[in-house]
C-alpha atoms as a PDB file:
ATOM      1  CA  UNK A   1      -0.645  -0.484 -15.408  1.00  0.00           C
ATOM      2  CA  UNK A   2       0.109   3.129 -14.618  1.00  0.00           C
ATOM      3  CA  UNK A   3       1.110   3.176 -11.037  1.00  0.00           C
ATOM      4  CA  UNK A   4      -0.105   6.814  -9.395  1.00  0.00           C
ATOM      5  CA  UNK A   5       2.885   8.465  -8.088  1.00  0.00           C
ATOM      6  CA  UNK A   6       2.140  11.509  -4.809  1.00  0.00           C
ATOM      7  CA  UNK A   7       4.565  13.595  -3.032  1.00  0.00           C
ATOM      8  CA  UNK A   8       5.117  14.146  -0.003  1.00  0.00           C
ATOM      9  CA  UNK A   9       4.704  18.264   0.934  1.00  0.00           C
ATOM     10  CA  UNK A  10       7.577  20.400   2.885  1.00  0.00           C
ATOM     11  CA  UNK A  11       6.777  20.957   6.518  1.00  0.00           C
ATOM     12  CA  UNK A  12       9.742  20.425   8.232  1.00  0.00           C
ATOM     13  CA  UNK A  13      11.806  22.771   9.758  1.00  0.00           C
ATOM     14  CA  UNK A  14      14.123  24.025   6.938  1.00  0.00           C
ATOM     15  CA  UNK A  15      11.083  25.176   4.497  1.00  0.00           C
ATOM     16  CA  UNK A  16       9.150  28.267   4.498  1.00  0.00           C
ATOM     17  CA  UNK A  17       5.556  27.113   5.445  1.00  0.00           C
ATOM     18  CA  UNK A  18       3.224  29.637   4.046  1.00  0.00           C
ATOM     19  CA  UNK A  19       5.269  30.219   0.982  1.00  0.00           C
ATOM     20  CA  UNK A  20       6.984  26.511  -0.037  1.00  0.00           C
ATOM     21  CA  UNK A  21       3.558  24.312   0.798  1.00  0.00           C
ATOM     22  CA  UNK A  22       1.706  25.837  -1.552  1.00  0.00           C
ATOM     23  CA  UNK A  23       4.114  26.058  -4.012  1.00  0.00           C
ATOM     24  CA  UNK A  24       5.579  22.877  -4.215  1.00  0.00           C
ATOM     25  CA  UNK A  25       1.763  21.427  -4.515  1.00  0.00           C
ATOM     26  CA  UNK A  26       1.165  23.421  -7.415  1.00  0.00           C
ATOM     27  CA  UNK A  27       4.425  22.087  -8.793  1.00  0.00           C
ATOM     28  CA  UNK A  28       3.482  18.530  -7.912  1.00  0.00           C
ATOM     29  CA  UNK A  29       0.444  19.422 -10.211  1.00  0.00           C
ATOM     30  CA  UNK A  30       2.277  20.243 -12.567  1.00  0.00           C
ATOM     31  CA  UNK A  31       4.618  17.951 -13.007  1.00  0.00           C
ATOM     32  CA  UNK A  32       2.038  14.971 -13.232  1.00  0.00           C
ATOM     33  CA  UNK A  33       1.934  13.983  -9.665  1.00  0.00           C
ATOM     34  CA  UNK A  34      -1.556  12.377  -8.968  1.00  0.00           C
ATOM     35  CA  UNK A  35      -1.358  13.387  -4.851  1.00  0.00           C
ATOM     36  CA  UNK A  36       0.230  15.465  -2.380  1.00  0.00           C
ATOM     37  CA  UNK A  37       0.875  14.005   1.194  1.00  0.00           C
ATOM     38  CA  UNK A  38       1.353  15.206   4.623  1.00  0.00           C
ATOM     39  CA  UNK A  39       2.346  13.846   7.806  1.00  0.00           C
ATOM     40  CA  UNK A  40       1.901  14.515  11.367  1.00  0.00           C
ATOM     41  CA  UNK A  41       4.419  15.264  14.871  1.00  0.00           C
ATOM     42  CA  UNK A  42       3.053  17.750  17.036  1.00  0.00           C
ATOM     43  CA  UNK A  43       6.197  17.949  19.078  1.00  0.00           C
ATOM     44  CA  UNK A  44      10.134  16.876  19.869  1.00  0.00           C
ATOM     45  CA  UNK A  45      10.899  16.212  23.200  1.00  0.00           C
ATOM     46  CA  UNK A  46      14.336  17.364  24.537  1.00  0.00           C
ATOM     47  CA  UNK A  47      15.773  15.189  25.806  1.00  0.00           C
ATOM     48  CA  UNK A  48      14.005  12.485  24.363  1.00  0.00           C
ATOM     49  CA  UNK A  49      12.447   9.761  26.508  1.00  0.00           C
ATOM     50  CA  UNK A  50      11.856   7.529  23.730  1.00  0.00           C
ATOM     51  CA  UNK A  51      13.720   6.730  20.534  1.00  0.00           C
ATOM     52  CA  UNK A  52      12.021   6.881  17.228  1.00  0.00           C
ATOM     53  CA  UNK A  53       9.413   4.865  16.550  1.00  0.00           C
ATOM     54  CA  UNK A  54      10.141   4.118  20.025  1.00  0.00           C
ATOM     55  CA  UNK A  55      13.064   1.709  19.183  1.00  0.00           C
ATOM     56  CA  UNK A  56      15.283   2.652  22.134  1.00  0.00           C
ATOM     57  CA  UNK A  57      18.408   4.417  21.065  1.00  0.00           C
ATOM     58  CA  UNK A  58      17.210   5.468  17.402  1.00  0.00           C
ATOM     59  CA  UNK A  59      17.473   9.333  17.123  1.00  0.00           C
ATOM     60  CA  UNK A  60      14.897  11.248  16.067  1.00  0.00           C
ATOM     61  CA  UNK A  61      15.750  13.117  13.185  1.00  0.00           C
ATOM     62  CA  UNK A  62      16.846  16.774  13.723  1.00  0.00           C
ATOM     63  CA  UNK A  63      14.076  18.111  10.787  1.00  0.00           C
ATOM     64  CA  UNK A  64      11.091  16.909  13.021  1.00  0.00           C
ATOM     65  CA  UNK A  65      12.584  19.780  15.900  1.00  0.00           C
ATOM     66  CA  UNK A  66       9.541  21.824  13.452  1.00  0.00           C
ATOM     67  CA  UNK A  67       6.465  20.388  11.846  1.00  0.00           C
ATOM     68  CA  UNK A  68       3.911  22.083  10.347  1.00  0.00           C
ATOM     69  CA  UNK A  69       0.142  21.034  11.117  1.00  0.00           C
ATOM     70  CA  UNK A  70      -0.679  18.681   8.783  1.00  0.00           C
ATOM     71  CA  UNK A  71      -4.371  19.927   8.158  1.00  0.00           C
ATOM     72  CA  UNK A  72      -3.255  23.588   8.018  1.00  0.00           C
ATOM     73  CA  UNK A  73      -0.990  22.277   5.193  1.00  0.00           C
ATOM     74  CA  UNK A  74      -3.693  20.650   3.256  1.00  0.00           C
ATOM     75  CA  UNK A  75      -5.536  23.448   3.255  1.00  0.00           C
ATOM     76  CA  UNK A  76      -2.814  25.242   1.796  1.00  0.00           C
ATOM     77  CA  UNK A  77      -1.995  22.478  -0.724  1.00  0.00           C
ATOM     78  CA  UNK A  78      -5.936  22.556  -1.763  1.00  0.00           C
ATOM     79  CA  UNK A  79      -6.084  26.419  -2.714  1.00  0.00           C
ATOM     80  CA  UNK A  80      -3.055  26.206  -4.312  1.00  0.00           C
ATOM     81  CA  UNK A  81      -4.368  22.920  -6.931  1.00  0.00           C
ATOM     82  CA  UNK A  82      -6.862  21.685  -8.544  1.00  0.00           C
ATOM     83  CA  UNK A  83      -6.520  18.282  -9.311  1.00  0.00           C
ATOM     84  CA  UNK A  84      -4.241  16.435  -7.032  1.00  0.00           C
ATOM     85  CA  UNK A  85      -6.176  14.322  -4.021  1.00  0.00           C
ATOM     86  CA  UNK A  86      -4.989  15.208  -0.434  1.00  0.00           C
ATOM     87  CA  UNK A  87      -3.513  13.054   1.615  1.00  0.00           C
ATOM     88  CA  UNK A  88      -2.622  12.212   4.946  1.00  0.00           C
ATOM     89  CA  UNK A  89      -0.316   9.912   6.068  1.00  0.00           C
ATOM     90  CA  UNK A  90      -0.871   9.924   8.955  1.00  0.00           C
ATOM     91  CA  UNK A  91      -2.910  11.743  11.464  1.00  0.00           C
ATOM     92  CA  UNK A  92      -2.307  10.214  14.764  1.00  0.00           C
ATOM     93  CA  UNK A  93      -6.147  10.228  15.462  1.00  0.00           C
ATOM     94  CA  UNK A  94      -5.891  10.047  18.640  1.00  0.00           C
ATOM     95  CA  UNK A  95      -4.606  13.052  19.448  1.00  0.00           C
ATOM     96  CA  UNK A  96      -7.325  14.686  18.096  1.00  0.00           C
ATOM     97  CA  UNK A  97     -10.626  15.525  19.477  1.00  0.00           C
ATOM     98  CA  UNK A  98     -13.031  12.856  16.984  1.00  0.00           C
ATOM     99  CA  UNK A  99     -15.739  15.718  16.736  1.00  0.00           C
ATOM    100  CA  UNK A 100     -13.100  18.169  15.778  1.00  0.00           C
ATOM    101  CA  UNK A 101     -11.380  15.625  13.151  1.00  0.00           C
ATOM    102  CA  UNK A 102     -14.102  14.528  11.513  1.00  0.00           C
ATOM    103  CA  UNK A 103     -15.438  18.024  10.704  1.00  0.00           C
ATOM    104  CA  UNK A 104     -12.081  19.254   9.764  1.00  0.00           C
ATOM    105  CA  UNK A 105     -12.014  16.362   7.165  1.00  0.00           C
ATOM    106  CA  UNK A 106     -14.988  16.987   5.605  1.00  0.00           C
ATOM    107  CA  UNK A 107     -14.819  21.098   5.449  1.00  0.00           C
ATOM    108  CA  UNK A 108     -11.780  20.824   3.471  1.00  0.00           C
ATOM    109  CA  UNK A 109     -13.094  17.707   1.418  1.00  0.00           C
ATOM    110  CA  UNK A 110     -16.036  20.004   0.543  1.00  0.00           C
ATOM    111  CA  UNK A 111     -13.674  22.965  -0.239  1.00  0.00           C
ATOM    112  CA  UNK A 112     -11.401  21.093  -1.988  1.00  0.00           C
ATOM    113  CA  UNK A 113     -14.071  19.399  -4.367  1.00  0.00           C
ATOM    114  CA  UNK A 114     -13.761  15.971  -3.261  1.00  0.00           C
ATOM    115  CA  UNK A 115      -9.785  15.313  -2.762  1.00  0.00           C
ATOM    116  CA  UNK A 116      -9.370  14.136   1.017  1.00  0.00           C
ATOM    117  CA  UNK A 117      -7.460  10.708   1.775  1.00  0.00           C
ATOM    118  CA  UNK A 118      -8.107  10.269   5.196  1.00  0.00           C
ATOM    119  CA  UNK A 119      -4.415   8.462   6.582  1.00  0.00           C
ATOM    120  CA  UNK A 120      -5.219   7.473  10.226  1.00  0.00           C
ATOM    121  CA  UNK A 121      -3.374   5.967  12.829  1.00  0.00           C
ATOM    122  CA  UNK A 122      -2.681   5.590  16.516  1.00  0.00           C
ATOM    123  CA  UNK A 123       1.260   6.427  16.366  1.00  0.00           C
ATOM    124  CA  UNK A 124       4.074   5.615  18.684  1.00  0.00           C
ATOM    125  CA  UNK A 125       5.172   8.552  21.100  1.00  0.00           C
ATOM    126  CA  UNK A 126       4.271   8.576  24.457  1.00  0.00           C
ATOM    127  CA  UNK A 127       5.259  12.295  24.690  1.00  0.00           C
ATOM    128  CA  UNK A 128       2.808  13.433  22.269  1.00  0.00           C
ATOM    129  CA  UNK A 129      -0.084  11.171  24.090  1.00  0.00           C
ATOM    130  CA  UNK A 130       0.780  13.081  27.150  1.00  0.00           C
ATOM    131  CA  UNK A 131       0.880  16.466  25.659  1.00  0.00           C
ATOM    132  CA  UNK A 132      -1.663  16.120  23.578  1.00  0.00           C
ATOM    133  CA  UNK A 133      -3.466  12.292  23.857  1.00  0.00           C
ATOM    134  CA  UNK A 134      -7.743  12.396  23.841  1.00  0.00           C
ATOM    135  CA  UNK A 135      -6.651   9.513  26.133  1.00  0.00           C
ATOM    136  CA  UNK A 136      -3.405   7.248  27.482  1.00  0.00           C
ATOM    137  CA  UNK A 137      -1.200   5.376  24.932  1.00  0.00           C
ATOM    138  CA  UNK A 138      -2.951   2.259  26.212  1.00  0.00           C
ATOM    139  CA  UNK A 139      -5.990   3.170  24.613  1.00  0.00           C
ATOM    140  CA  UNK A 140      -5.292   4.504  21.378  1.00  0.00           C
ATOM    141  CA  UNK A 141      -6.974   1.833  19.691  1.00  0.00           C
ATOM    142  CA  UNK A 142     -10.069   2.463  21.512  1.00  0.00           C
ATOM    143  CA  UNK A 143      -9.764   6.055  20.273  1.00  0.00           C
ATOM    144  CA  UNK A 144      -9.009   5.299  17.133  1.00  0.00           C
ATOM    145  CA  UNK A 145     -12.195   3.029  16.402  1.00  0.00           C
ATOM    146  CA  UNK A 146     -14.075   5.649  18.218  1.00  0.00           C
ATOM    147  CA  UNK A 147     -12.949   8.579  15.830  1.00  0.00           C
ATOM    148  CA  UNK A 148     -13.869   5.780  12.966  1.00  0.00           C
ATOM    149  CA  UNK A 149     -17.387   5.901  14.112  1.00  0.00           C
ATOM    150  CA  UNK A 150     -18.029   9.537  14.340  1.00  0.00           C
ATOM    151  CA  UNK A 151     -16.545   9.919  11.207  1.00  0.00           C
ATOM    152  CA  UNK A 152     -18.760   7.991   9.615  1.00  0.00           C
ATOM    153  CA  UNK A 153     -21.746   9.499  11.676  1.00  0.00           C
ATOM    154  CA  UNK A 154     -20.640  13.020  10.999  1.00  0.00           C
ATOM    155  CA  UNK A 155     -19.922  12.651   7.073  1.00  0.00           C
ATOM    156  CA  UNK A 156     -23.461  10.502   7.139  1.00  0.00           C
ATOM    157  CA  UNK A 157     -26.819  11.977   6.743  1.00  0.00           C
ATOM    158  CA  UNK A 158     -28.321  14.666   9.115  1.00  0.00           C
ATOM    159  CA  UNK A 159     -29.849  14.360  11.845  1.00  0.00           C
ATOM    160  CA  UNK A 160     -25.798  13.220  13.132  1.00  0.00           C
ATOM    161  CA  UNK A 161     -26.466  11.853  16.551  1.00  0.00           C
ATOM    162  CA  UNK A 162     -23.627   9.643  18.093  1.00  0.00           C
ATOM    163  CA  UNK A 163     -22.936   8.060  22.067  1.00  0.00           C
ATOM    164  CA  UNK A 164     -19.846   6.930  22.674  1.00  0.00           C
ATOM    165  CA  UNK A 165     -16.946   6.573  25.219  1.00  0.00           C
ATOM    166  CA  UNK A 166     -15.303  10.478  24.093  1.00  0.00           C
ATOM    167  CA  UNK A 167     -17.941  11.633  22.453  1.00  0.00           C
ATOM    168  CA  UNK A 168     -21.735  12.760  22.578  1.00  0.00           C
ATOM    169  CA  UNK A 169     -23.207  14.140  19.965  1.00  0.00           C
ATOM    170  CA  UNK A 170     -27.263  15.026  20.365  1.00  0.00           C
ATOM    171  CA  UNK A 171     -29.011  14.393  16.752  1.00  0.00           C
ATOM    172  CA  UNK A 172     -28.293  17.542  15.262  1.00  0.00           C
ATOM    173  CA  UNK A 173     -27.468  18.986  11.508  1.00  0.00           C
ATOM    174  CA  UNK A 174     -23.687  18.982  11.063  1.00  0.00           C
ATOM    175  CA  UNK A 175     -22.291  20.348   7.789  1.00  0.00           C
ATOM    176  CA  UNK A 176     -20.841  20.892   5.826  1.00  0.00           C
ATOM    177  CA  UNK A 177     -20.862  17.570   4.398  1.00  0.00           C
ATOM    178  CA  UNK A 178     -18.059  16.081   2.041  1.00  0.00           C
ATOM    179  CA  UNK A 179     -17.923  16.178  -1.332  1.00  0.00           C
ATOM    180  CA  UNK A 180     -18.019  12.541  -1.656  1.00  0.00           C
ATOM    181  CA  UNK A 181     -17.605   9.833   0.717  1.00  0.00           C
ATOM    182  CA  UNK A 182     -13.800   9.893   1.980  1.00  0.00           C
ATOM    183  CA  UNK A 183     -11.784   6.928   1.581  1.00  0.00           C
ATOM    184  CA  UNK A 184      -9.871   6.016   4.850  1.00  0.00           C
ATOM    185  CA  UNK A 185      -6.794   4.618   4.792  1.00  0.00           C
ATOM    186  CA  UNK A 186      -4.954   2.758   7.721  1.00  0.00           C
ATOM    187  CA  UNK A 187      -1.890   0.715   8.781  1.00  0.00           C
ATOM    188  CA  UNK A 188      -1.900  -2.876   9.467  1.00  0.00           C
ATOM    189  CA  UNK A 189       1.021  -3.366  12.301  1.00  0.00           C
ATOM    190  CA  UNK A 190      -0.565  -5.754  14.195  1.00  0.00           C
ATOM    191  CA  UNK A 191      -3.614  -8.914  13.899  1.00  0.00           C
ATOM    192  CA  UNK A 192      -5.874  -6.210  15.765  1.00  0.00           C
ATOM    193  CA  UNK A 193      -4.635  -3.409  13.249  1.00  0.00           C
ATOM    194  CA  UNK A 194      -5.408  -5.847  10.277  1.00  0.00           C
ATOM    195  CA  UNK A 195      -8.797  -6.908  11.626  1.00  0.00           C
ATOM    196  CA  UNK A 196      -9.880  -3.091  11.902  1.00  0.00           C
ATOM    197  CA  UNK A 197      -8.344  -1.939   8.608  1.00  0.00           C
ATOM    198  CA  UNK A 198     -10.303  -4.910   6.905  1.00  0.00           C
ATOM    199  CA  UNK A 199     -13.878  -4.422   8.968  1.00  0.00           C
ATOM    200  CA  UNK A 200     -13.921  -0.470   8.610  1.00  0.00           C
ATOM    201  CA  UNK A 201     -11.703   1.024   6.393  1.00  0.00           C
ATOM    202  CA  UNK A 202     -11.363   1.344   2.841  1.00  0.00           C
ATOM    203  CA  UNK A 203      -7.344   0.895   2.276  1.00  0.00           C
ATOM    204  CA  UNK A 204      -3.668   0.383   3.382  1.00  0.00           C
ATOM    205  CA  UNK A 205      -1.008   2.606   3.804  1.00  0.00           C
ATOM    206  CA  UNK A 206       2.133   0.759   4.578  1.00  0.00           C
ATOM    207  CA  UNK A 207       5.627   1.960   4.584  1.00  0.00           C
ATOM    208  CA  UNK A 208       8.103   0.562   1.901  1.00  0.00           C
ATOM    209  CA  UNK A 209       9.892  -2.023   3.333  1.00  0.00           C
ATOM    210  CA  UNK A 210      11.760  -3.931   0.516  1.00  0.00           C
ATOM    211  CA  UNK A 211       9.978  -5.141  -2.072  1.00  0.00           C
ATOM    212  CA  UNK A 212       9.790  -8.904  -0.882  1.00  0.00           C
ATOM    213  CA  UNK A 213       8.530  -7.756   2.703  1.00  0.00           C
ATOM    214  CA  UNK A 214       5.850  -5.766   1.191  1.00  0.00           C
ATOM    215  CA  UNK A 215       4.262  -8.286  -1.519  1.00  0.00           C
ATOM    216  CA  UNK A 216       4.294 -10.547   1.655  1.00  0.00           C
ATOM    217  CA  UNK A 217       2.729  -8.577   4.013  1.00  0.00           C
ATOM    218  CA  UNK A 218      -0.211  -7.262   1.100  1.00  0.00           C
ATOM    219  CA  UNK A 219      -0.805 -10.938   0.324  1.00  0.00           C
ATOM    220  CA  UNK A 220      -1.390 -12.114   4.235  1.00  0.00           C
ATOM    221  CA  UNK A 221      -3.710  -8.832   4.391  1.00  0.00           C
ATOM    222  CA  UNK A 222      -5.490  -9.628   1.373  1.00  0.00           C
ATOM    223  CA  UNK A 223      -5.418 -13.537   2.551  1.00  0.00           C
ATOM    224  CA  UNK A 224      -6.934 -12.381   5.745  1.00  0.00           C
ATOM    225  CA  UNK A 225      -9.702 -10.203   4.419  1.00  0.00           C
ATOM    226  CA  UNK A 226     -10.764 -13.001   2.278  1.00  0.00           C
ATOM    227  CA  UNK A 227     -10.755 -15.380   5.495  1.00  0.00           C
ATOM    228  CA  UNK A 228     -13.214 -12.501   6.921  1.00  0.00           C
ATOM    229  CA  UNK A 229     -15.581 -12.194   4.243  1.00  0.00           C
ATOM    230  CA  UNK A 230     -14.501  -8.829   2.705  1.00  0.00           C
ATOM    231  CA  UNK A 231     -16.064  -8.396  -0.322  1.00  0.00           C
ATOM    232  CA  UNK A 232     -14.878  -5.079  -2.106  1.00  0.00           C
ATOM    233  CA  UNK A 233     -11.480  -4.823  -2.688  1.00  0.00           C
ATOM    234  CA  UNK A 234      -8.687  -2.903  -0.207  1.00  0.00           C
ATOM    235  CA  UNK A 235      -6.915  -0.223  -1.843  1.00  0.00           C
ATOM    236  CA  UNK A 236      -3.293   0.600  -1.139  1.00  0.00           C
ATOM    237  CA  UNK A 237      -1.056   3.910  -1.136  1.00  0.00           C
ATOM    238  CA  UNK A 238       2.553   2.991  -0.220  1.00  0.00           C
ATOM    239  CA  UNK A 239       4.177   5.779   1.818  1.00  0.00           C
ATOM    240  CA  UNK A 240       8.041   5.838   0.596  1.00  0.00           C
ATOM    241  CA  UNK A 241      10.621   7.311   3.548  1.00  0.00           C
ATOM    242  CA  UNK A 242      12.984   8.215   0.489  1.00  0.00           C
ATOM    243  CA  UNK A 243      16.811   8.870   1.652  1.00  0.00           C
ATOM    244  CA  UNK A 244      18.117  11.260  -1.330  1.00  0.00           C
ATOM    245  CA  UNK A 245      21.731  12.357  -2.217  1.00  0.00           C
ATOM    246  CA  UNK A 246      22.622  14.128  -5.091  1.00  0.00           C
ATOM    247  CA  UNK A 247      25.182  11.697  -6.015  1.00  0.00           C
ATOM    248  CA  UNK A 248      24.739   7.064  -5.846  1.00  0.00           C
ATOM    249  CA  UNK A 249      24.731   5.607  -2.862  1.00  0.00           C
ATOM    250  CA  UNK A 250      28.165   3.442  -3.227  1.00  0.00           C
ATOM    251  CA  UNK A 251      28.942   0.354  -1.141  1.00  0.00           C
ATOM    252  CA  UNK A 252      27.168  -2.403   1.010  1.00  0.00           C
ATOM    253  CA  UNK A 253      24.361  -1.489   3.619  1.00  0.00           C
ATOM    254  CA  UNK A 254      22.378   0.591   0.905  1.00  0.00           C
ATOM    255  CA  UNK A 255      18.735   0.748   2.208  1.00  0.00           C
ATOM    256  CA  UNK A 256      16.008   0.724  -0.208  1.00  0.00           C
ATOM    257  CA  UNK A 257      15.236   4.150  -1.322  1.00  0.00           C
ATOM    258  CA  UNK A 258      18.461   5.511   0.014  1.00  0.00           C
ATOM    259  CA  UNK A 259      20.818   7.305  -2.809  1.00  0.00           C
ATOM    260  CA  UNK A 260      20.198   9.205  -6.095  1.00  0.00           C
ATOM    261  CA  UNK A 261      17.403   9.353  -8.238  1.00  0.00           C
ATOM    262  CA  UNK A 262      17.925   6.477 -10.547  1.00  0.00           C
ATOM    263  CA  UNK A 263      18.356   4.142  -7.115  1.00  0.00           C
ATOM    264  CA  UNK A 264      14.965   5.743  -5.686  1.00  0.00           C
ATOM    265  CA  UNK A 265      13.249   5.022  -9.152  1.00  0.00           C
ATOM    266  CA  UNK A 266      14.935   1.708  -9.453  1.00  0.00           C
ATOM    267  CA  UNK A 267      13.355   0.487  -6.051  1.00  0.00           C
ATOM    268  CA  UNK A 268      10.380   2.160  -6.637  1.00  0.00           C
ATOM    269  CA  UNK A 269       9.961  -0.256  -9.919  1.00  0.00           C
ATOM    270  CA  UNK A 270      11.472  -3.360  -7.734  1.00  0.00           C
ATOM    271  CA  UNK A 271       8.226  -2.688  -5.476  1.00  0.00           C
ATOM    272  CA  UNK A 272       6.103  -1.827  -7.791  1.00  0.00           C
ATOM    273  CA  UNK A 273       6.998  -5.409  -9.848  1.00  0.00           C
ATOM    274  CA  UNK A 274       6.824  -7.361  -6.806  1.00  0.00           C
ATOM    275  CA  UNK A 275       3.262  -6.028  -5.415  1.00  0.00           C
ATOM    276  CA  UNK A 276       1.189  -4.636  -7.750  1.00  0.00           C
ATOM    277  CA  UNK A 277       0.051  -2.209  -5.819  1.00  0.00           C
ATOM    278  CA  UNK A 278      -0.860   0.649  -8.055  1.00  0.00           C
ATOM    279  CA  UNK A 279       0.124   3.862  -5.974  1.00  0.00           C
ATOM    280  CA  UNK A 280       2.778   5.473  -3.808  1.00  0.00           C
ATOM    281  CA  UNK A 281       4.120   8.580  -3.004  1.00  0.00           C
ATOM    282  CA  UNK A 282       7.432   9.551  -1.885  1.00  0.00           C
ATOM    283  CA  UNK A 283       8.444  11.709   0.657  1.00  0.00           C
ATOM    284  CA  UNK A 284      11.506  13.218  -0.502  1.00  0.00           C
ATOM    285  CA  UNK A 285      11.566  16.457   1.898  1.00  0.00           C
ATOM    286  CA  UNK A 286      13.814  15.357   4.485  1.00  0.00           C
ATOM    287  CA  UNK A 287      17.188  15.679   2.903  1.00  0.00           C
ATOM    288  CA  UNK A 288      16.600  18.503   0.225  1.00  0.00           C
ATOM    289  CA  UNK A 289      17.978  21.691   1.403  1.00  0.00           C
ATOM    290  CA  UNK A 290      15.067  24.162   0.358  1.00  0.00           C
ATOM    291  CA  UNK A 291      11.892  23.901  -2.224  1.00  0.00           C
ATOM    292  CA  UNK A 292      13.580  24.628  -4.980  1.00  0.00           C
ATOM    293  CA  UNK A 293      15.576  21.683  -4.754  1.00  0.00           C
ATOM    294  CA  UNK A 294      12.784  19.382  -3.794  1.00  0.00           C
ATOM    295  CA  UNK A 295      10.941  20.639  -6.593  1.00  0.00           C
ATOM    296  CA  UNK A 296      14.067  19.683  -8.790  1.00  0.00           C
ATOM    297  CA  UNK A 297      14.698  16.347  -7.175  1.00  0.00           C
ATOM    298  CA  UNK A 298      10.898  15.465  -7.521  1.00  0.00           C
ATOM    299  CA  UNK A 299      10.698  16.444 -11.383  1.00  0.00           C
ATOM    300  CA  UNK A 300      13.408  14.112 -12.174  1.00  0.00           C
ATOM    301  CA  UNK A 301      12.023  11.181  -9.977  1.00  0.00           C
ATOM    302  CA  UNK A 302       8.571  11.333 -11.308  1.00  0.00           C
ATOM    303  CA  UNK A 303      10.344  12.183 -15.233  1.00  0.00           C
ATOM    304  CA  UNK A 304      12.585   8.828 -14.560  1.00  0.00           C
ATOM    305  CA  UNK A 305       9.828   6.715 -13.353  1.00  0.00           C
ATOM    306  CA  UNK A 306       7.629   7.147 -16.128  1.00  0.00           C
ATOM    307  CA  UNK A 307      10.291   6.497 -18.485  1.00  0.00           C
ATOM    308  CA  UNK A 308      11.101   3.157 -16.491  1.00  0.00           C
ATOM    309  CA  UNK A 309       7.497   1.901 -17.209  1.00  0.00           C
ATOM    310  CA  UNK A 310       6.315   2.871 -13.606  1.00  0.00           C
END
C-alpha cells in the first residue's frame, strides 16, 4: 500500500499570502504530494477568554494572531495546480452562512475540475461563534447537519428547493454544479459526532494522536458503522499537527510528530503500521520560518517517507 501523503498550505501570519499559497501548492505538486490542505480561525481574541481548544490555560499559539481565509486559499492553491485534490480541514461550518458554503464549494470544485475535500466541523471557540456564529455554540450541531442538507440539495439536481431551520431556499436553478459529487469529511469527537459522520458523510478526518489511540478509535468507528448498517466503506485523511526543528528532538516528553524529519517520518510510519489508514497530510507550517523553508522541510519529509515504505 502506497499511503497518499497532503500538505498542509501557509496561511499563518509569518507567510506572504498571495505570493507563498500558491507557490508552495505548486511545489507540493511537484514534489509528489497527492493534496494540499487548509484550515480555518477567523479571529484571536486578546485577551483570550478561552484556552485552546478550550482547555483552560493552553495558549493559543502566537501564528494564529493572522489566518488567511481558508476558501480564498484554495482558490489560490487550485489556479496554481493541476492535480492535487483540495482540502479542508476544517471549515467550522457553522460559521458560515449554509447557502453561501455550499455554493462556494461547488464553484471552486467546478473550477478546479473536480478536487474539493469538503473538511467540516463545528469547532471549539466561543469567540468566533459570537463574532461570527450562524447561531450560539449550543447549537452548532444543529447547524452543522443543517449545512449537510443544503449541501447536498444545492450540489443535487435543479430545481434546488430546501426548508429548513436557517435556510429557505424556493425551487430554483443553482449552479454551477460540481464537477463530481464532493466527498465530505468529518470528525468523530463524540457518540453524536460518530453517529452523523457514519449516517451522512463520506469519511474521517481525525487528528494524529499516537498511533495506538488512533487504530483504536478507527476500529470503534468502523465497529460502530457496522452496528448501524453502513454499507460502503468510510474513508479516512489523518490531519498531522507536525512540531518541526531542524535538529532531533532529544530527551523524555517527545510528542509524536515533534522533532526533525526522520522523527516526523518515523511516526508517520508507526501510524501508518498501526491503522492502515491510507492517507494523511501534514501540516508542517507552524514552525518554518518562511516558504522557502517549508518547501525544503516538506521535500525531505515526503523524499524520506517514500524511502521508508510509506
Amino acid at each position: 500500500m502506497v499511503t497518499r501523503l497532503g500538505l498542509g498550505l501557509p496561511q499563518m501570519k509569518q507567510y506572504d499570502i498571495g505570493r507563498d499559497i500558491p507557490a508552495v501548492a505548486k511545489a507540493a505538486e511537484d514534489i509528489g504530494y497527492d493534496s494540499v490542505w487548509v484550515f480555518e480561525r477567523v479571529l484571536f481574541p486578546t485577551p483570550a477568554t478561552q484556552g485552546l481548544y478550550g482547555i483552560d490555560g493552553l495558549p493559543w499559539p502566537e501564528q494564529y494572531r493572522s489566518v488567511a481565509d481558508p476558501l480564498v486559499s484554495l482558490t489560490l492553491a487550485a489556479a496554481a495546480t493541476e492535480r492535487v485534490r483540495l482540502g479542508t480541514s476544517v471549515l467550522v461550518a457553522p460559521l458560515h452562512v449554509p447557502f453561501e458554503l455550499a455554493r462556494s464549494l461547488a464553484t471552486l470544485d467546478a473550477a478546479s475540475g473536480g478536487r474539493v475535500v469538503a473538511g467540516l466541523g463545528t469547532g471549539w471557540s466561543h469567540d468566533e461563534y459570537a463574532a461570527q456564529g450562524v447561531a450560539p455554540f449550543a447549537r452548532r450541531g444543529a447547524v452543522l447537519d443543517e449545512t449537510l442538507a443544503v449541501c447536498r440539495a444545492v450540489w443535487g439536481p435543479d430545481p434546488v428547493a430546501y426548508e429548513g431551520e436557517w435556510t429557505r431556499i424556493a425551487p430554483s436553478v443553482v449552479g454551477p454544479k460540481p464537477a463530481r459529487p464532493i466527498p465530505v469529511h468529518l470528525p468523530a469527537n463524540s457518540p453524536r459526532a460518530a453517529r452523523r459522520l457514519i449516517e451522512q458523510a463520506d469519511g474521517w478526518m481525525p487528528v494524529a494522536m499516537g498511533a495506538d489511540q488512533l487504530a483504536d478509535a478507527w476500529k470503534q468507528l468502523q465497529d460502530r458503522a457496522a452496528q448501524l448498517g453502513r454499507e460502503r466503506p468510510i474513508a479516512a485523511t489523518v490531519r498531522v499537527n507536525a512540531t518541526y526543528s531542524p535538529r532531533p528532538y532529544e530527551g523524555e516528553g517527545r510528542r509524536p510528530f515533534q522533532g526533525g524529519v526522520e522523527q516526523i517520518v518515523e511516526d508517520l510510519a508507526a501510524h501508518v503500521e498501526a491503522t492502515g489508514i491510507e492517507e494523511f497530510f501534514l501540516d508542517l507550517q507552524g514552525q518554518t520560518r518562511d516558504a522557502q523553508e517549508l518547501t525544503d522541510v516538506a521535500a525531505e519529509v515526503y523524499e524520506a517517507a517514500r524511502a521508508a515504505g510509506v
